[in-house]
Structure formats: structure tokens, C-alpha cells
PDB file of N, CA and C in Angstrom:
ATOM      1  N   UNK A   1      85.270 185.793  74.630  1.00  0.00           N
ATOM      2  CA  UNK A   1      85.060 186.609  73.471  1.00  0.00           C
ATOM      3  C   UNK A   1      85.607 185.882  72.250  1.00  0.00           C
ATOM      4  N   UNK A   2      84.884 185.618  71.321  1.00  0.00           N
ATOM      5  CA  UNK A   2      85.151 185.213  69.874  1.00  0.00           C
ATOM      6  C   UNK A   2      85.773 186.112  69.557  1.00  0.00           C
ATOM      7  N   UNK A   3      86.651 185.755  68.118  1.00  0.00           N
ATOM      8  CA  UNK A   3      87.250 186.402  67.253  1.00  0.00           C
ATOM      9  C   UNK A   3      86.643 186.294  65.891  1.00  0.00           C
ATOM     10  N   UNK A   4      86.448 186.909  65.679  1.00  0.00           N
ATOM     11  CA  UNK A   4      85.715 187.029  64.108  1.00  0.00           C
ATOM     12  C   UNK A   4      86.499 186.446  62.934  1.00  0.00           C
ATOM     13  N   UNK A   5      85.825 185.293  62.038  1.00  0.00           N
ATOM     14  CA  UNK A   5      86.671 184.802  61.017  1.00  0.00           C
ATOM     15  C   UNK A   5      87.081 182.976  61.547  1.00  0.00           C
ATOM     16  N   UNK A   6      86.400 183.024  62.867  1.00  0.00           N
ATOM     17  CA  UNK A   6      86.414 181.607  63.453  1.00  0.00           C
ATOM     18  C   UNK A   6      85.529 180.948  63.717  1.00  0.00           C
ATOM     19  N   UNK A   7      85.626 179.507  63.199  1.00  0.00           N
ATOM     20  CA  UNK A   7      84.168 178.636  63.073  1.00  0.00           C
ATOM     21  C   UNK A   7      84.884 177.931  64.803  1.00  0.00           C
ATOM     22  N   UNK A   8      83.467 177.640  65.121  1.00  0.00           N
ATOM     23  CA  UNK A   8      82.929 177.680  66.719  1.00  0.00           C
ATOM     24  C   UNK A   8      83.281 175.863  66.508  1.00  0.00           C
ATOM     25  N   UNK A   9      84.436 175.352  67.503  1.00  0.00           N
ATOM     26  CA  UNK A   9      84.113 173.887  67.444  1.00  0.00           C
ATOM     27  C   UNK A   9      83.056 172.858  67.830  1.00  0.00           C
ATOM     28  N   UNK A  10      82.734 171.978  67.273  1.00  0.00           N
ATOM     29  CA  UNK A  10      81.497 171.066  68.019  1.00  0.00           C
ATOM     30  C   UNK A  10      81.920 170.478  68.982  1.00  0.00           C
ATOM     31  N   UNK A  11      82.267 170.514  69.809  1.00  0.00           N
ATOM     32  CA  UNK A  11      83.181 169.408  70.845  1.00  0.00           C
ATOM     33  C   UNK A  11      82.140 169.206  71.859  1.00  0.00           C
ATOM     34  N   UNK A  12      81.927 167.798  71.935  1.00  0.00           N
ATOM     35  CA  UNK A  12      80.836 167.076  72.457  1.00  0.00           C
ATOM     36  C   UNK A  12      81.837 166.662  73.771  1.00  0.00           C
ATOM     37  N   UNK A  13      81.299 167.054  74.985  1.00  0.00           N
ATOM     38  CA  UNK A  13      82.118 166.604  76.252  1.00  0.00           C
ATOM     39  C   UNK A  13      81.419 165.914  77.056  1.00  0.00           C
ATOM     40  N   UNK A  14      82.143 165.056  77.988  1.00  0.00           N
ATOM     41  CA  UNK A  14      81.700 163.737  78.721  1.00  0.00           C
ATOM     42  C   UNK A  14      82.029 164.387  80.290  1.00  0.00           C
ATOM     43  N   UNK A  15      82.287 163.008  81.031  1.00  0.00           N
ATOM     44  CA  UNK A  15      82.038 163.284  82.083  1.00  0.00           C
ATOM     45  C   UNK A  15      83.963 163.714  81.902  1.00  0.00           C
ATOM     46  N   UNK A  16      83.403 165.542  82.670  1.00  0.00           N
ATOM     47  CA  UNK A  16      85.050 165.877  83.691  1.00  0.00           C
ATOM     48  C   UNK A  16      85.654 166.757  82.125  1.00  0.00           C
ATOM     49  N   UNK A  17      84.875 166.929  81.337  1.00  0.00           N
ATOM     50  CA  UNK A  17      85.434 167.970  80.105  1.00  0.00           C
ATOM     51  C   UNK A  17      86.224 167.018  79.069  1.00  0.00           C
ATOM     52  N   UNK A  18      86.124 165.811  78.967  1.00  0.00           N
ATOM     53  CA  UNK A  18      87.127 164.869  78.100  1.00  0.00           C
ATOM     54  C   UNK A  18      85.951 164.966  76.487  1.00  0.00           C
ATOM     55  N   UNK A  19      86.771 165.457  75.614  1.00  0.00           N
ATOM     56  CA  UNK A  19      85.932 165.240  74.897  1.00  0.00           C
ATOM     57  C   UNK A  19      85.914 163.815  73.968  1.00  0.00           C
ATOM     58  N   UNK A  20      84.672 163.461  73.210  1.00  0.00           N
ATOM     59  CA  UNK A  20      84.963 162.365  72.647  1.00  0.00           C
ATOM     60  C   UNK A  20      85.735 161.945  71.650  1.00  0.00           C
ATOM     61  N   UNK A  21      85.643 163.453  71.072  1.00  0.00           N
ATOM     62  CA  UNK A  21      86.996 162.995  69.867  1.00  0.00           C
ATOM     63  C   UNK A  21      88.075 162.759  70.230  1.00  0.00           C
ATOM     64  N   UNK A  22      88.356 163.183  71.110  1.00  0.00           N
ATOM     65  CA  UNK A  22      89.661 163.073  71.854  1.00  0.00           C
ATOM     66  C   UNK A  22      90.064 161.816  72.232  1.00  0.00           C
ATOM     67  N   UNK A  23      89.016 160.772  72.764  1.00  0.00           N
ATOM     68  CA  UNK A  23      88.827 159.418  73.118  1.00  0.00           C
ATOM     69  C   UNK A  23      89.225 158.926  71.779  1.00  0.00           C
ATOM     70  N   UNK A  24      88.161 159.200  70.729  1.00  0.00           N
ATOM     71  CA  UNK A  24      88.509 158.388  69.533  1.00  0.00           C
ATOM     72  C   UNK A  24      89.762 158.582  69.003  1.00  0.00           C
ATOM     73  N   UNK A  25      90.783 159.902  68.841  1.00  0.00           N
ATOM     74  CA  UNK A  25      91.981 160.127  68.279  1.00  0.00           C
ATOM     75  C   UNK A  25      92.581 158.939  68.882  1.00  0.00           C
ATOM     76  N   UNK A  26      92.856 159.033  70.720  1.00  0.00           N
ATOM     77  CA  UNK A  26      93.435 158.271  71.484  1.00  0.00           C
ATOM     78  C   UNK A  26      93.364 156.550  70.856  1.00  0.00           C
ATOM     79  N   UNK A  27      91.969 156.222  71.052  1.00  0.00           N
ATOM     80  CA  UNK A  27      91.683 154.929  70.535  1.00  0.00           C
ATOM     81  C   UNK A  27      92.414 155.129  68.567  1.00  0.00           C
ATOM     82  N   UNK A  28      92.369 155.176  68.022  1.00  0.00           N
ATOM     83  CA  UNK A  28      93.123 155.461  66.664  1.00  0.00           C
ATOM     84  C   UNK A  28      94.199 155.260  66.739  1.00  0.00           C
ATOM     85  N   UNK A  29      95.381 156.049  67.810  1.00  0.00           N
ATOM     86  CA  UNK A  29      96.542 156.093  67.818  1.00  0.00           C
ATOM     87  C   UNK A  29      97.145 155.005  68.427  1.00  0.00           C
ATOM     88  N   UNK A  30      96.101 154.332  69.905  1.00  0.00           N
ATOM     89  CA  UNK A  30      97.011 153.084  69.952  1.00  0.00           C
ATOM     90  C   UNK A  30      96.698 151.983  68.995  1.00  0.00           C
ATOM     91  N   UNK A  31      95.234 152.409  67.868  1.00  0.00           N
ATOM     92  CA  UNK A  31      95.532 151.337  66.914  1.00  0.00           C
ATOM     93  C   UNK A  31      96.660 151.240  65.854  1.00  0.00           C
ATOM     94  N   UNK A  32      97.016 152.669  65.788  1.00  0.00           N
ATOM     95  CA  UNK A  32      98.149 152.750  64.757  1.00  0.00           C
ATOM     96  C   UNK A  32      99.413 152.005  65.374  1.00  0.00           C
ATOM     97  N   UNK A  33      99.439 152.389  66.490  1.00  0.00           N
ATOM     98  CA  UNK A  33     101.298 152.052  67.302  1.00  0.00           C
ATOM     99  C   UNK A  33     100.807 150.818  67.553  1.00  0.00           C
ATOM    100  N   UNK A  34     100.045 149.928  67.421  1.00  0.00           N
ATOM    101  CA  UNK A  34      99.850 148.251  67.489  1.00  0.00           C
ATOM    102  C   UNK A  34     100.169 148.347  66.144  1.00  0.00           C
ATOM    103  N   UNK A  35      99.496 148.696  65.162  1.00  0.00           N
ATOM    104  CA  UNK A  35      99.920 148.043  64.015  1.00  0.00           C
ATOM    105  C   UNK A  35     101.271 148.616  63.413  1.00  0.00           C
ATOM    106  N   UNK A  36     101.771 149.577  64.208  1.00  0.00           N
ATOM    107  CA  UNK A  36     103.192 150.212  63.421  1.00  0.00           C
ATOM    108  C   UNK A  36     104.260 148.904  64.034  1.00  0.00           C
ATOM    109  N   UNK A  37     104.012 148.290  65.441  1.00  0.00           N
ATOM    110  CA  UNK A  37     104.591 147.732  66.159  1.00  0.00           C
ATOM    111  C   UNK A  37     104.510 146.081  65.693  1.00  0.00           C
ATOM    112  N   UNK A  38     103.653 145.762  64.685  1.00  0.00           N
ATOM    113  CA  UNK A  38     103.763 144.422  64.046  1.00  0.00           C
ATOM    114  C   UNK A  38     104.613 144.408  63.161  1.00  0.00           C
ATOM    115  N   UNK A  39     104.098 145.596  62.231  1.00  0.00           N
ATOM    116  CA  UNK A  39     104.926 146.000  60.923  1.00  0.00           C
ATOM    117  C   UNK A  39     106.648 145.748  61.443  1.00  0.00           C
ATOM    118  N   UNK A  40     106.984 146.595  62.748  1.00  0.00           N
ATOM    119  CA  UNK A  40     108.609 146.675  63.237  1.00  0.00           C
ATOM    120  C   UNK A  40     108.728 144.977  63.516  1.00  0.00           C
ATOM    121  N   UNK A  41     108.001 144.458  63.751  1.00  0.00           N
ATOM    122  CA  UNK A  41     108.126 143.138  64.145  1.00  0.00           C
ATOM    123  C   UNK A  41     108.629 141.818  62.984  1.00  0.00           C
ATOM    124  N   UNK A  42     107.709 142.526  62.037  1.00  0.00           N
ATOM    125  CA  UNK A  42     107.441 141.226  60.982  1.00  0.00           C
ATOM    126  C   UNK A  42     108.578 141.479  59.954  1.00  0.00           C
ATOM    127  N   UNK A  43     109.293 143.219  60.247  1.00  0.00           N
ATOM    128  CA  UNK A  43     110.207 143.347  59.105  1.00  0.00           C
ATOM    129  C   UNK A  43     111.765 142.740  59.930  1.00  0.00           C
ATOM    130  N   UNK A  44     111.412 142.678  60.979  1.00  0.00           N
ATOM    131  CA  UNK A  44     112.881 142.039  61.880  1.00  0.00           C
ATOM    132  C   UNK A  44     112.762 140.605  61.119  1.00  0.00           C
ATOM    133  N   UNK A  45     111.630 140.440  61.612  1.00  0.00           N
ATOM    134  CA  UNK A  45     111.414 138.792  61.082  1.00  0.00           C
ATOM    135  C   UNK A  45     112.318 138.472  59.606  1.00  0.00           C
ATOM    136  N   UNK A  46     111.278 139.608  59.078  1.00  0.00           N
ATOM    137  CA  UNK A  46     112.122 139.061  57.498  1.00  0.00           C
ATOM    138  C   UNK A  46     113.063 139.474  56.982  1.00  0.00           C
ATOM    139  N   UNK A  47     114.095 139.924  57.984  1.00  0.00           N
ATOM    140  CA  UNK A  47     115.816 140.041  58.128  1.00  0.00           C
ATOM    141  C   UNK A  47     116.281 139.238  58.309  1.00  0.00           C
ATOM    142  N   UNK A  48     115.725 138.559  59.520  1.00  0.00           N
ATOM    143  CA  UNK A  48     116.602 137.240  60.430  1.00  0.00           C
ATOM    144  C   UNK A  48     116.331 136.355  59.210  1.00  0.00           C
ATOM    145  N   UNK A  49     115.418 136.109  58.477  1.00  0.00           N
ATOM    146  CA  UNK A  49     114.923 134.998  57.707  1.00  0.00           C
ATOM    147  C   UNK A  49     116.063 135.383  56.188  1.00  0.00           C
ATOM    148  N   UNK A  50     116.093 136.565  55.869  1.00  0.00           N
ATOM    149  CA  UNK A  50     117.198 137.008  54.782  1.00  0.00           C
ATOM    150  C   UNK A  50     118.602 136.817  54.984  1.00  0.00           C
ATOM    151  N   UNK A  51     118.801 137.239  56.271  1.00  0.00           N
ATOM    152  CA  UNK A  51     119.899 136.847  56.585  1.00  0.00           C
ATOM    153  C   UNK A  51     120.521 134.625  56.717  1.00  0.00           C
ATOM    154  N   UNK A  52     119.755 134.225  57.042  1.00  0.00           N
ATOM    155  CA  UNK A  52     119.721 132.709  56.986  1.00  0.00           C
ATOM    156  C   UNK A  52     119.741 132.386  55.727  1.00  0.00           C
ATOM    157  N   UNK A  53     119.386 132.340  55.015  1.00  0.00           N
ATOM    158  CA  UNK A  53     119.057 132.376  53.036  1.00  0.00           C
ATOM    159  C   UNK A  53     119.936 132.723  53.106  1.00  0.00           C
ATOM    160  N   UNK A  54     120.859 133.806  52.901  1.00  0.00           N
ATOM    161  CA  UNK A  54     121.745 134.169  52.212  1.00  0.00           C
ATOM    162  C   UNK A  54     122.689 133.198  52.650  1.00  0.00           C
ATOM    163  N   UNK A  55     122.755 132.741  54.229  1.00  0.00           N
ATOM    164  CA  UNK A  55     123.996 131.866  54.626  1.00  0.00           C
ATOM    165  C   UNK A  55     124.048 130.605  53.825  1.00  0.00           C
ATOM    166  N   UNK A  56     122.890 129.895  53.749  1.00  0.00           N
ATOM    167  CA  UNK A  56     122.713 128.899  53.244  1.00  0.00           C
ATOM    168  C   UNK A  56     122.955 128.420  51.528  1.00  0.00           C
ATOM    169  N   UNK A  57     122.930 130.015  50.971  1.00  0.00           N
ATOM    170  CA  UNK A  57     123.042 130.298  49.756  1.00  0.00           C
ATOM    171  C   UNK A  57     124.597 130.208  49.488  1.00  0.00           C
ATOM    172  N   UNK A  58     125.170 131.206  50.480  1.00  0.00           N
ATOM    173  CA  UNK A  58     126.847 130.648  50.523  1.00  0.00           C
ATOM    174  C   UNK A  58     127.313 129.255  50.572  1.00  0.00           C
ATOM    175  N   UNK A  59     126.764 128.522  51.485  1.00  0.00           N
ATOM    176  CA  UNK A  59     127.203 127.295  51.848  1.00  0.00           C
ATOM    177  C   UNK A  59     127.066 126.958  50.720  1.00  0.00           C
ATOM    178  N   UNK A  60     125.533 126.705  49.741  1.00  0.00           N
ATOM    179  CA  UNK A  60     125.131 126.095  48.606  1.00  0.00           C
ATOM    180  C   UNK A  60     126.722 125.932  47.740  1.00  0.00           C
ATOM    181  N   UNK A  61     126.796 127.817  47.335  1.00  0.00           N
ATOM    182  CA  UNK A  61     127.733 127.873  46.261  1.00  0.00           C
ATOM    183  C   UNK A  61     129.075 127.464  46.447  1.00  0.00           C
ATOM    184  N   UNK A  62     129.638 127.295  47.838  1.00  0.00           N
ATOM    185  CA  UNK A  62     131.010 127.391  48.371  1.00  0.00           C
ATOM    186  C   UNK A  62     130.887 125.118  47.742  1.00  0.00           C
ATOM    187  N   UNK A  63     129.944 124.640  48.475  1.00  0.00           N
ATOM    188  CA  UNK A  63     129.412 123.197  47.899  1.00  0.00           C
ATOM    189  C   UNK A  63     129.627 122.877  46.520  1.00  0.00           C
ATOM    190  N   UNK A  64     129.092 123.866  45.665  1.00  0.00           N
ATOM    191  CA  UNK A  64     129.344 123.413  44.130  1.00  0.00           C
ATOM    192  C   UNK A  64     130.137 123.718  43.680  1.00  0.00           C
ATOM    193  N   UNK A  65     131.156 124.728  44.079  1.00  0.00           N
ATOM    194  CA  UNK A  65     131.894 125.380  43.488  1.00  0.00           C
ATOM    195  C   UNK A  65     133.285 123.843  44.187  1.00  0.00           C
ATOM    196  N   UNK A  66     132.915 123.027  45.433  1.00  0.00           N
ATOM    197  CA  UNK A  66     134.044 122.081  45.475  1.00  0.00           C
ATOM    198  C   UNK A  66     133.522 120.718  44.785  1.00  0.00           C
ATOM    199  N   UNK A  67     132.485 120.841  44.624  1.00  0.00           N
ATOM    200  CA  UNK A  67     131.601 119.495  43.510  1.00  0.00           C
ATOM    201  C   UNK A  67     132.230 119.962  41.893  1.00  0.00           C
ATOM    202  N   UNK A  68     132.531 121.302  41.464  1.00  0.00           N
ATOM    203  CA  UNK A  68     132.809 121.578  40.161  1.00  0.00           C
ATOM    204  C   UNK A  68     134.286 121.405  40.354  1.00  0.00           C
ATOM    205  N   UNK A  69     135.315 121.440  41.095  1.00  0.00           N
ATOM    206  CA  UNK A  69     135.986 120.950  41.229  1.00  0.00           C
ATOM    207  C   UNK A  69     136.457 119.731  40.938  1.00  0.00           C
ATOM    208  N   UNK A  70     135.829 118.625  41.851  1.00  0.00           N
ATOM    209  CA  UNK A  70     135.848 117.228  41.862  1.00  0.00           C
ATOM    210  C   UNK A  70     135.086 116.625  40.471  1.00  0.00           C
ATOM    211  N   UNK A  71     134.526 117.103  39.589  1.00  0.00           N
ATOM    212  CA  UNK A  71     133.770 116.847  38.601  1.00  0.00           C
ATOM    213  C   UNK A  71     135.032 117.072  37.480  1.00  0.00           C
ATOM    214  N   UNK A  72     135.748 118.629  37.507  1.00  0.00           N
ATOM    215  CA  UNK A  72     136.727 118.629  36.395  1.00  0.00           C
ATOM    216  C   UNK A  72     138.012 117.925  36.581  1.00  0.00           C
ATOM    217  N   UNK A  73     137.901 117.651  37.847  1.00  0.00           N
ATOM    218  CA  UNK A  73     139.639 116.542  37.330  1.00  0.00           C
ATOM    219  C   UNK A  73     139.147 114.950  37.292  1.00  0.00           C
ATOM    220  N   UNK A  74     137.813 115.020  37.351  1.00  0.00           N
ATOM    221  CA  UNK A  74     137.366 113.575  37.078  1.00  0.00           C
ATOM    222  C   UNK A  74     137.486 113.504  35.671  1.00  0.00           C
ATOM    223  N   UNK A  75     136.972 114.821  34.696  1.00  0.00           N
ATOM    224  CA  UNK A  75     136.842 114.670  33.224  1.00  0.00           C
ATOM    225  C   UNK A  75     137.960 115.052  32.696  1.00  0.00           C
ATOM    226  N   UNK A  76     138.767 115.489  33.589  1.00  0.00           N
ATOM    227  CA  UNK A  76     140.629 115.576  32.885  1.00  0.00           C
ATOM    228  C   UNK A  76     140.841 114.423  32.953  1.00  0.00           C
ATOM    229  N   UNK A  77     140.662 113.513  33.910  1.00  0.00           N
ATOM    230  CA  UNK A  77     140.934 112.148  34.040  1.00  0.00           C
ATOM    231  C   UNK A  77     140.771 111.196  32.810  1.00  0.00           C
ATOM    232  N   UNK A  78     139.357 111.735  32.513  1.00  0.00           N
ATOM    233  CA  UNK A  78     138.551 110.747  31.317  1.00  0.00           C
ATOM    234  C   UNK A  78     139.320 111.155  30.281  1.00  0.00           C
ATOM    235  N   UNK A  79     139.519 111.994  29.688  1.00  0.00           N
ATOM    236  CA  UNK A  79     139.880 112.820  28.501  1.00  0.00           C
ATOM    237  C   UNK A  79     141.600 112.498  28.231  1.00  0.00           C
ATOM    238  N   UNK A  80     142.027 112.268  29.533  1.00  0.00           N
ATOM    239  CA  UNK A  80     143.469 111.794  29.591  1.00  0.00           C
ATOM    240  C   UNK A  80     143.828 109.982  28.878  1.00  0.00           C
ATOM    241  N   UNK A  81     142.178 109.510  29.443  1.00  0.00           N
ATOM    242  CA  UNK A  81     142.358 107.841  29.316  1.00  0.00           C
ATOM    243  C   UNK A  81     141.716 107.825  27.956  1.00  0.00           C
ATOM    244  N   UNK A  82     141.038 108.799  27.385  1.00  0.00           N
ATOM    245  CA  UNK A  82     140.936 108.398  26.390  1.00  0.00           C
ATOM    246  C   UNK A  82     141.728 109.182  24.676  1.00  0.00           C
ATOM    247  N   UNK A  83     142.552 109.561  25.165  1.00  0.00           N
ATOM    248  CA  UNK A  83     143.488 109.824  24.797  1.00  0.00           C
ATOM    249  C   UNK A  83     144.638 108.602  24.453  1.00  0.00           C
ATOM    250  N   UNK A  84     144.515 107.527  25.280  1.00  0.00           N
ATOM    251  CA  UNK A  84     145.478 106.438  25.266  1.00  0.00           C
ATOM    252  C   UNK A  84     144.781 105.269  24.574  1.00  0.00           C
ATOM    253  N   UNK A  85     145.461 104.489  24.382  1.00  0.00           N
ATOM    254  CA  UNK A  85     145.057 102.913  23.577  1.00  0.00           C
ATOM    255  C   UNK A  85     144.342 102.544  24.259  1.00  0.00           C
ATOM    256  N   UNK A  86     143.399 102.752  25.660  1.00  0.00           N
ATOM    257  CA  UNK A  86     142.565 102.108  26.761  1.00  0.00           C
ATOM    258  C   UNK A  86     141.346 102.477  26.221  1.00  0.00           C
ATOM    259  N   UNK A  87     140.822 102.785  24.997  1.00  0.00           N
ATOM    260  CA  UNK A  87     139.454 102.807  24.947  1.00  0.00           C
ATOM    261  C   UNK A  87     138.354 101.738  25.528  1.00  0.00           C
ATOM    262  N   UNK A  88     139.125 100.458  25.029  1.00  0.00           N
ATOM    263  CA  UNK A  88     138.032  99.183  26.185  1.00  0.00           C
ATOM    264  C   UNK A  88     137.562  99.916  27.491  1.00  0.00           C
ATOM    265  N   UNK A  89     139.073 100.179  28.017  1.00  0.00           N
ATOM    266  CA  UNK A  89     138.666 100.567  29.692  1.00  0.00           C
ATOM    267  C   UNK A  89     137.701 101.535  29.578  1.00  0.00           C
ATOM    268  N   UNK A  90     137.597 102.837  28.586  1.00  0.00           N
ATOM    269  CA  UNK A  90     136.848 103.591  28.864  1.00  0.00           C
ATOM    270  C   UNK A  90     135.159 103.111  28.682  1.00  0.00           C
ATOM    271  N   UNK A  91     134.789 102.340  27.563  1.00  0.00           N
ATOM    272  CA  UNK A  91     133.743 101.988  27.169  1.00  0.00           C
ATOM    273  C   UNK A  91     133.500 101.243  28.387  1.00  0.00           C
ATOM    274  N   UNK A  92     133.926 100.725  28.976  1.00  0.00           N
ATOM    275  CA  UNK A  92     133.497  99.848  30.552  1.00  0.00           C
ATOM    276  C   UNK A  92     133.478 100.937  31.516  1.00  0.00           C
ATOM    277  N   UNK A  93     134.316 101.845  31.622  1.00  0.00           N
ATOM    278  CA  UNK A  93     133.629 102.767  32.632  1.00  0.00           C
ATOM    279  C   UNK A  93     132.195 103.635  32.412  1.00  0.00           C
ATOM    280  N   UNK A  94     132.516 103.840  31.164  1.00  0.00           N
ATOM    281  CA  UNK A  94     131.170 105.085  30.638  1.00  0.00           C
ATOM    282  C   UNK A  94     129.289 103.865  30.615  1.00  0.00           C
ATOM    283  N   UNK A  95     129.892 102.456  30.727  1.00  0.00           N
ATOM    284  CA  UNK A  95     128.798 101.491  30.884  1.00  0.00           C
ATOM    285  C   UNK A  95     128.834 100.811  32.004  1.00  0.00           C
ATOM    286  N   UNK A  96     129.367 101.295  32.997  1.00  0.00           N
ATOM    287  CA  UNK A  96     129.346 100.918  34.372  1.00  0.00           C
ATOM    288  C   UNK A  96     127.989 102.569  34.978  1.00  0.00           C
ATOM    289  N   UNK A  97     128.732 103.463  34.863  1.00  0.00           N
ATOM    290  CA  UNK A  97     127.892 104.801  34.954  1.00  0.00           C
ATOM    291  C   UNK A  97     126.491 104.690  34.508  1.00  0.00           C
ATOM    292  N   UNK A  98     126.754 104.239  33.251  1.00  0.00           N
ATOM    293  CA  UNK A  98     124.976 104.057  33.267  1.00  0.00           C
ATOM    294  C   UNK A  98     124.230 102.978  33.725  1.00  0.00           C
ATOM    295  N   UNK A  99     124.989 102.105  34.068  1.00  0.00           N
ATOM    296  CA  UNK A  99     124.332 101.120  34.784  1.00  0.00           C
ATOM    297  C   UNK A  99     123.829 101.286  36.463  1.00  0.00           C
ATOM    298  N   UNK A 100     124.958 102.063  37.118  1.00  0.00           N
ATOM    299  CA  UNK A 100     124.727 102.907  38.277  1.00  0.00           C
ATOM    300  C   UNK A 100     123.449 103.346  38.289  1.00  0.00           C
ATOM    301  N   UNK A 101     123.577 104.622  37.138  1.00  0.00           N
ATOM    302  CA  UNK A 101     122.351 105.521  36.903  1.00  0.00           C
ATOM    303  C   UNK A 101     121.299 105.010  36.881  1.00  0.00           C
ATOM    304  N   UNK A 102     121.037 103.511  36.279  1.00  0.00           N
ATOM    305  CA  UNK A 102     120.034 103.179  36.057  1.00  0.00           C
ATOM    306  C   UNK A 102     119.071 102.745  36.732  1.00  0.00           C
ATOM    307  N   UNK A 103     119.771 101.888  37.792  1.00  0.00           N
ATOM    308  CA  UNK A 103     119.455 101.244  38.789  1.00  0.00           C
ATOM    309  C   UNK A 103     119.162 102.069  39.856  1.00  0.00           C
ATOM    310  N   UNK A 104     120.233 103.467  39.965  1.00  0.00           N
ATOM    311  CA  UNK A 104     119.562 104.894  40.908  1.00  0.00           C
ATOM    312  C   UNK A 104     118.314 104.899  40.626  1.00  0.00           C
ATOM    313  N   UNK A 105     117.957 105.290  39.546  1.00  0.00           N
ATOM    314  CA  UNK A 105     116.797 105.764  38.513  1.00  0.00           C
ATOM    315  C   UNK A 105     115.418 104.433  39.263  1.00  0.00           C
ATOM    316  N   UNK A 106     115.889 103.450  38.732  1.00  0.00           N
ATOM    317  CA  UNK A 106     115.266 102.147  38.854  1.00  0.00           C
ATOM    318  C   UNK A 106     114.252 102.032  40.721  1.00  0.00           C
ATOM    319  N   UNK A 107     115.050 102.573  41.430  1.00  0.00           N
ATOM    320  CA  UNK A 107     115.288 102.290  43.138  1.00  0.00           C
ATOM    321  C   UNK A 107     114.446 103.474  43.560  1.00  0.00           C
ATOM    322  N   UNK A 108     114.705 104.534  43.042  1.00  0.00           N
ATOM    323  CA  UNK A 108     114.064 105.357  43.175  1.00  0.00           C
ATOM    324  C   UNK A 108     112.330 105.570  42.511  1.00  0.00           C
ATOM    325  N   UNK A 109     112.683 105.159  41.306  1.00  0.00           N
ATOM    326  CA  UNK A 109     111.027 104.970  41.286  1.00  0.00           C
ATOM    327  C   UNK A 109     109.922 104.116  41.962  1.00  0.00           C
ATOM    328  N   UNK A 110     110.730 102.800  42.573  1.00  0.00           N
ATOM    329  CA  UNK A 110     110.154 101.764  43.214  1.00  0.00           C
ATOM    330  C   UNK A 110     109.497 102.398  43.964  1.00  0.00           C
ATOM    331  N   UNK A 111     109.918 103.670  45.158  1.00  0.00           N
ATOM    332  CA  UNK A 111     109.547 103.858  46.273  1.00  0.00           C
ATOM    333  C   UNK A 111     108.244 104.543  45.954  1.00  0.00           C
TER     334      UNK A 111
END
């Protein structure tokens, strides 16, 4: 017995009462939980990968921060010698450096 005020479903049935929509929801849903299950996949991924960056990012800064180090008591150094009657010495160091540089510069373009 119907109830009045209710639309009659179309449900198209196969073999044993399975209907087809039912197949298709099914087929739908394990397409969703495959693709929900990449998504969980690819965002692990790009944790493990955030997490590495960031380490490397430490290392970077913990690196410059002992290079900025070694850089300012090199130029306390300079600033000390030239402070004294050794300007020769300094003009021979500050033209030794660029001669370094140059030849870096030089060696490197060769290749």
C-alpha cells in the first residue's frame, strides 16, 4: 500500500533484486576512497618533504650564521691593521684578494 504524497522510485533491478544504482553509487564510492586515499598519500608525502627543507634550512642558517662569524673577526682584523702604520701590508692584502678572485672568476669561466 502506497502512501499518498510519495513519488514511486524508478529502481531498475538486475539479476537477484540488486539494483543498478546501487552498483553505480558502489562503483563512485570506491572511486572516491581511491582518490581520497592518494590525496592521504601525497599530503604525507608533502610533510616528509617539509619536514627535510626545513632541516636543511636549519643547517643552512646554523652555516652562515658560523661563516658571519668567521667573516666579522676577519674585518675586526682588517680594521685593526688598518688602523696602524701597516697600510702597505694592507694594500697587499686587499690586492692579493682580488687577485684570488680573479683567477676564481677566470677558472671558472674556462669550464
Amino acid at each position: 500500500m502506497e502512501r499518498p504524497g510519495r513519488v514511486k522510485s524508478r529502481e531498475v533491478f538486475t539479476d537477484g533484486g540488486y539494483s543498478v544504482y546501487e552498483e553505480e553509487n558502489e562503483r563512485l564510492t570506491e572511486s572516491l576512497r581511491l582518490k581520497a586515499k592518494a590525496l592521504k598519500s601525497l599530503s604525507i608525502d608533502m610533510g616528509t618533504e617539509v619536514k627535510y627543507h626545513n632541516k636543511v634550512l636549519e643547517d643552512m642558517d646554523s652555516d652562515f650564521d658560523s661563516t658571519g662569524g668567521i667573516l666579522g673577526a676577519t674585518v675586526g682584523r682588517l680594521k685593526t691593521l688598518s688602523r696602524g702604520s701597516q697600510a702597505k701590508l694592507l694594500c697587499y692584502m686587499m690586492l692579493f684578494a682580488l687577485f684570488v678572485f680573479f683567477i676564481t672568476y677566470w677558472i671558472i669561466k674556462l669550464r
